[in-house]
Structures are given as structure tokens and as C-alpha cells.
N, C-alpha and C. Protein backbone atom coordinates (compact mmCIF):
# COMPACT_ATOMS: atom_id res chain seq x y z
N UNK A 1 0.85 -1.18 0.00
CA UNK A 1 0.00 0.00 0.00
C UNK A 1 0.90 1.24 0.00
N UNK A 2 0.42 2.45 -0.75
CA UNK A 2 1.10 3.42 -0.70
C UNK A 2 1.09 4.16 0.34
N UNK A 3 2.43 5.16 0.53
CA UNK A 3 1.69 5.48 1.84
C UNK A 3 0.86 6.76 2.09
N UNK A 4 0.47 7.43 0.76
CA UNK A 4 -0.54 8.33 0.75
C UNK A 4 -1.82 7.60 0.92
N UNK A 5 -2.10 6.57 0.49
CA UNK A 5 -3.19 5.66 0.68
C UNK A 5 -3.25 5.15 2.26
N UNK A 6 -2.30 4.81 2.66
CA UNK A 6 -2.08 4.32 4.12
C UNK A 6 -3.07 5.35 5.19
N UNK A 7 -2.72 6.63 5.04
CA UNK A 7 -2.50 7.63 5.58
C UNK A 7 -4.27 7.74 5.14
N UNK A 8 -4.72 7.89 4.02
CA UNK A 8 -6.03 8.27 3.74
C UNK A 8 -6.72 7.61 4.41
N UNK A 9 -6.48 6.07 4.57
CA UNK A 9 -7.45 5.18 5.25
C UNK A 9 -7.51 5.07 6.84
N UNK A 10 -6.11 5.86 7.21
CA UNK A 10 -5.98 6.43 9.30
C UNK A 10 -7.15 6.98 9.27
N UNK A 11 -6.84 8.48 7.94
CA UNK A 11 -7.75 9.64 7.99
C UNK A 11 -8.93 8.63 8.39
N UNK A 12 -9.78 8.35 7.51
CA UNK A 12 -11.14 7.83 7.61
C UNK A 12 -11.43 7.29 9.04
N UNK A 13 -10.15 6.20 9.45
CA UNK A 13 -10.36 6.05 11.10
C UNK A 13 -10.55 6.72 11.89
N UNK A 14 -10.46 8.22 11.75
CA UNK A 14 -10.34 9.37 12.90
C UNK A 14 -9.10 9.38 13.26
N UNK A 15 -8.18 8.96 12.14
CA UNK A 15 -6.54 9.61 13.39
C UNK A 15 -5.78 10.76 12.21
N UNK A 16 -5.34 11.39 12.97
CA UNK A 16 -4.65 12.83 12.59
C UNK A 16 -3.18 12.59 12.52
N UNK A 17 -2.39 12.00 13.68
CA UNK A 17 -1.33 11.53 13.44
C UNK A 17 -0.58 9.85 13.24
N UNK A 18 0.51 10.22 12.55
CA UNK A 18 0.87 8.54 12.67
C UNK A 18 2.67 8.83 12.98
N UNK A 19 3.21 7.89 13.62
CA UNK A 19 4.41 7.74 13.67
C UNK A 19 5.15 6.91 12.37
N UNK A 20 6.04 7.24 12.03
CA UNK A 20 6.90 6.45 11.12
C UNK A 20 8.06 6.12 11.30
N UNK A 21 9.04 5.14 11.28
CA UNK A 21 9.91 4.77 11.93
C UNK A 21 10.45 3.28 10.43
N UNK A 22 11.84 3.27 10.53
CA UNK A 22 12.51 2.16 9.70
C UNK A 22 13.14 3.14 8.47
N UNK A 23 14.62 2.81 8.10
CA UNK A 23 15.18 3.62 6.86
C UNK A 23 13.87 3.81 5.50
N UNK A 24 13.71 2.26 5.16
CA UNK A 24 12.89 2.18 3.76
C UNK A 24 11.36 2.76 3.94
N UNK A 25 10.88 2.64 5.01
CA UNK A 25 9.48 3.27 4.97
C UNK A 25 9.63 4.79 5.20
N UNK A 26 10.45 4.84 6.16
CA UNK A 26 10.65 6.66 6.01
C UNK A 26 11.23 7.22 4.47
N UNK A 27 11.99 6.71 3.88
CA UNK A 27 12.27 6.92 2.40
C UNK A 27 11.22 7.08 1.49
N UNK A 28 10.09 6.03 1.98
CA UNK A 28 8.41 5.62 0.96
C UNK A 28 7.97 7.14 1.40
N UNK A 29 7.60 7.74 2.49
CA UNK A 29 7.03 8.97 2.97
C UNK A 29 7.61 10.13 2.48
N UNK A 30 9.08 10.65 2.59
CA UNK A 30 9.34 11.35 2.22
C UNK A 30 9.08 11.72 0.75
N UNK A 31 9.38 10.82 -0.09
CA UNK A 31 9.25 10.65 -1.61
C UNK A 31 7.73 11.36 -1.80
N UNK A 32 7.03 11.08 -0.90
CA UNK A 32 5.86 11.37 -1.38
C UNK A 32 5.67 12.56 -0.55
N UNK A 33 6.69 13.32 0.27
CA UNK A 33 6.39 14.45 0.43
C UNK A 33 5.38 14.68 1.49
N UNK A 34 5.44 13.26 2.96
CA UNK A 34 4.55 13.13 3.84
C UNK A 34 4.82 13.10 4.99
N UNK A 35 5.98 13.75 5.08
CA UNK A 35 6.49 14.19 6.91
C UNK A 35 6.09 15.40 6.97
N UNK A 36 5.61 15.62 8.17
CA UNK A 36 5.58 16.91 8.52
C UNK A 36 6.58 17.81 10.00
N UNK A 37 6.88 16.48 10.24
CA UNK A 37 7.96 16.45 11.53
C UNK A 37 8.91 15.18 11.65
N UNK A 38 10.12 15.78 12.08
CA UNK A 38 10.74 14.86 12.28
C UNK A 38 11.64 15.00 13.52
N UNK A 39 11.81 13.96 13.89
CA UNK A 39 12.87 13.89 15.32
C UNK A 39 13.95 12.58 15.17
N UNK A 40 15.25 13.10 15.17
CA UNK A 40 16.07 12.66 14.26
C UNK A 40 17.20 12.25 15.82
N UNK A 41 17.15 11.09 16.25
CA UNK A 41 18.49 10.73 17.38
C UNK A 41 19.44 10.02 16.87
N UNK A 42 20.64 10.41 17.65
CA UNK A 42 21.80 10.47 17.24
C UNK A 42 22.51 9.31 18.34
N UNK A 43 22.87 8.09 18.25
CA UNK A 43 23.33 7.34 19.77
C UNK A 43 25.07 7.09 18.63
N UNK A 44 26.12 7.12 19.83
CA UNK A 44 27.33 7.56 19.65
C UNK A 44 27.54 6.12 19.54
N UNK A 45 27.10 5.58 18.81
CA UNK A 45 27.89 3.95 18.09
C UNK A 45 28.13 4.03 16.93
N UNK A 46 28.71 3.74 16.52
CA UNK A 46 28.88 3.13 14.58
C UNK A 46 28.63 1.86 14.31
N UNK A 47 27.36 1.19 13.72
CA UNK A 47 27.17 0.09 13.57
C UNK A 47 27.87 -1.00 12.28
N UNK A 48 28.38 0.11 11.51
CA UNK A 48 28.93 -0.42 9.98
C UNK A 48 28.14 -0.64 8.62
N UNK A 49 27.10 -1.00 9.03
CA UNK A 49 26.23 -1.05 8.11
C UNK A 49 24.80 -1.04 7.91
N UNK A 50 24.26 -0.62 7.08
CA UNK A 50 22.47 -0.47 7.67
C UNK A 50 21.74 -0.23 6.77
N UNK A 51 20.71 0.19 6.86
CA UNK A 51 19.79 1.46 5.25
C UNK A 51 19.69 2.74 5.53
N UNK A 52 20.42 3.40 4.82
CA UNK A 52 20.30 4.48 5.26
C UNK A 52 18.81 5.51 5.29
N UNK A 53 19.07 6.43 6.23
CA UNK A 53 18.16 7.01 6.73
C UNK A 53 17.20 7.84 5.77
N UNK A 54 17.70 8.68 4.91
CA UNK A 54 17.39 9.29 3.95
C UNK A 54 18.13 8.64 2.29
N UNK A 55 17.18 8.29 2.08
CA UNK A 55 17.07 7.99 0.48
C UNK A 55 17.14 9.12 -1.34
N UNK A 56 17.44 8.51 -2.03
CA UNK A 56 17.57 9.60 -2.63
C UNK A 56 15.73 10.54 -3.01
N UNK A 57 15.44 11.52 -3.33
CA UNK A 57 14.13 12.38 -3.42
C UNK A 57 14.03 12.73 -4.80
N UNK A 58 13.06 13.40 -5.41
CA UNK A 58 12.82 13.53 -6.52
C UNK A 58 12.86 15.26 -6.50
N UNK A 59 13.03 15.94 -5.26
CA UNK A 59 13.06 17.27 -4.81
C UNK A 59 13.64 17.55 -3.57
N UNK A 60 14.41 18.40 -3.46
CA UNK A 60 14.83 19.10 -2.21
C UNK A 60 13.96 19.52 -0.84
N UNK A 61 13.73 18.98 0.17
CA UNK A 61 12.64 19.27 1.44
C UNK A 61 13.50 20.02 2.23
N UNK A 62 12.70 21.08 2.50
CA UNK A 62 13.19 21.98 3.81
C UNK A 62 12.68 21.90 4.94
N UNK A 63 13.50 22.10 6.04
CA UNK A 63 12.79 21.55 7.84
C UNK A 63 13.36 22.67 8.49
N UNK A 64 12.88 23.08 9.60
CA UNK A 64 13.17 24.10 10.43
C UNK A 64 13.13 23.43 11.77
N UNK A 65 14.99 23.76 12.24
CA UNK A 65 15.36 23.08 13.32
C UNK A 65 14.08 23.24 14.78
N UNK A 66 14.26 22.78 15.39
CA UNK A 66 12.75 23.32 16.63
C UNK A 66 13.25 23.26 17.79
N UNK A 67 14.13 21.85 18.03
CA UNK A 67 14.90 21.79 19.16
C UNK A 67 15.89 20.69 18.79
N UNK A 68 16.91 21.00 20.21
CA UNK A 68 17.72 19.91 20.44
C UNK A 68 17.86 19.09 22.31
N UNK A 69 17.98 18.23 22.04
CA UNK A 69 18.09 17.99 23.70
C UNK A 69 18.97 17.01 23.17
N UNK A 70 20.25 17.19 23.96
CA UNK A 70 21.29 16.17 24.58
C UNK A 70 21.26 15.47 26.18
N UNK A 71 21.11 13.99 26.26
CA UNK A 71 21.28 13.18 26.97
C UNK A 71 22.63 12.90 27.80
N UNK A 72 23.08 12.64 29.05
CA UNK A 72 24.21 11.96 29.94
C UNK A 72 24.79 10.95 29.00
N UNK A 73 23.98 10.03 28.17
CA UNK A 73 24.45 8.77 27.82
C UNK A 73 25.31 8.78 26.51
N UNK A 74 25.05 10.56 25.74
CA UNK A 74 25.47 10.67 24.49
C UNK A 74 23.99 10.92 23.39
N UNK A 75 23.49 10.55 24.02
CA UNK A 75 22.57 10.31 22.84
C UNK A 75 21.57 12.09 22.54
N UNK A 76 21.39 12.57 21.45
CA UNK A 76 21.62 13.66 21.32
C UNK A 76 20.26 13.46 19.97
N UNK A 77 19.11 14.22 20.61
CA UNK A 77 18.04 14.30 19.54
C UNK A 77 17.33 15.59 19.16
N UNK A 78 16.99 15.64 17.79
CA UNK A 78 16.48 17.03 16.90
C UNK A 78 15.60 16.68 16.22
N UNK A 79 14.65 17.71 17.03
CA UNK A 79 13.08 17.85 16.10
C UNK A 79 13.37 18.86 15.30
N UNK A 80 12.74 18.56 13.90
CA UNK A 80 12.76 19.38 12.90
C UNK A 80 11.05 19.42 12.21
N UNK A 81 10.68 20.57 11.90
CA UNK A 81 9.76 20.57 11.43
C UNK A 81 9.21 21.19 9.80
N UNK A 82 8.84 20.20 8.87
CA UNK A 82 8.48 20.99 7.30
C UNK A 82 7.84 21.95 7.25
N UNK A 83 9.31 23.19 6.40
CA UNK A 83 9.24 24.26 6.10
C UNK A 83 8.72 24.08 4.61
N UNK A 84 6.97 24.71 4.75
CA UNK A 84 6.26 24.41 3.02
C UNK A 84 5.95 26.18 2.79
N UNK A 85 6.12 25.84 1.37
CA UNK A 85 5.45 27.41 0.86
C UNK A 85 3.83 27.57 1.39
């Protein structure tokens, strides 16, 4: 399912928001231009290998930083929110 379709059929449930989470499905959303927020953590490991987070786009998206909060443990997270015309 697409995930503009995904999202249409929450709508109909009565939900307004959804969380998204995983490299390839956040890649499916963006493409289609369907974040409207993001909160982006940072944990001080290097795993070596993975999917990456952001995929290539068919257009440039702009976000406006909102916050940052750093953790004792390292771990260091940023909400960003889509900057639309």
C-alpha cells in the first residue's frame, strides 16, 4: 500500500497523526512528500552497516530546526519541522 493511501485510510479512522519509523518506509514517505515532523536521534555507536536514513528524493525538502536535547548517555536528539510554501 502506498503510503498516501495508508495515511487516507488512518484519515477515515479518525486519526490525525501517525508515527513512522525504519530507513525504507521513512524513504516511501518522504518521496511522497509526507512528513511533517521529524525527530532525528543520534546514539554515539557506529554500527557499519544499515539502510540508510534518507534515500535519494525527486526534490529538495526543507525543515526548520525546533529543538535539540542532549542526553548523559550521548545520545543527542532534533526535532525538525516541514518548512512548506
Amino acid at each position: 500500500m502506498k503510503p498516501s493511501a495508508l495515511l487516507g485510510h488512518l484519515s477515515g479512522l479518525g486519526f490525525s497523526n501517525a508515527y513512522v519509523d525504519g530507513g525504507k518506509v521513512i524513504q516511501s514517505f518522504l518521496q511522497e512528500d509526507l512528513i511533517d515532523e521529524m525527530i532525528i536521534s543520534k546514539v554515539p555507536v557506529l554500527l557499519g552497516t544499515g539502510i540508510p536514513l534518507f534515500g535519494p528524493l525527486y526534490a529538495d525538502l526543507s525543515f526548520t530546526h525546533i529543538q535539540t536535547t542532549t542526553f548523559s548517555n550521548g545520545l543527542v536528539s532534533s526535532r525538525y519541522e516541514r518548512k512548506r510554501n
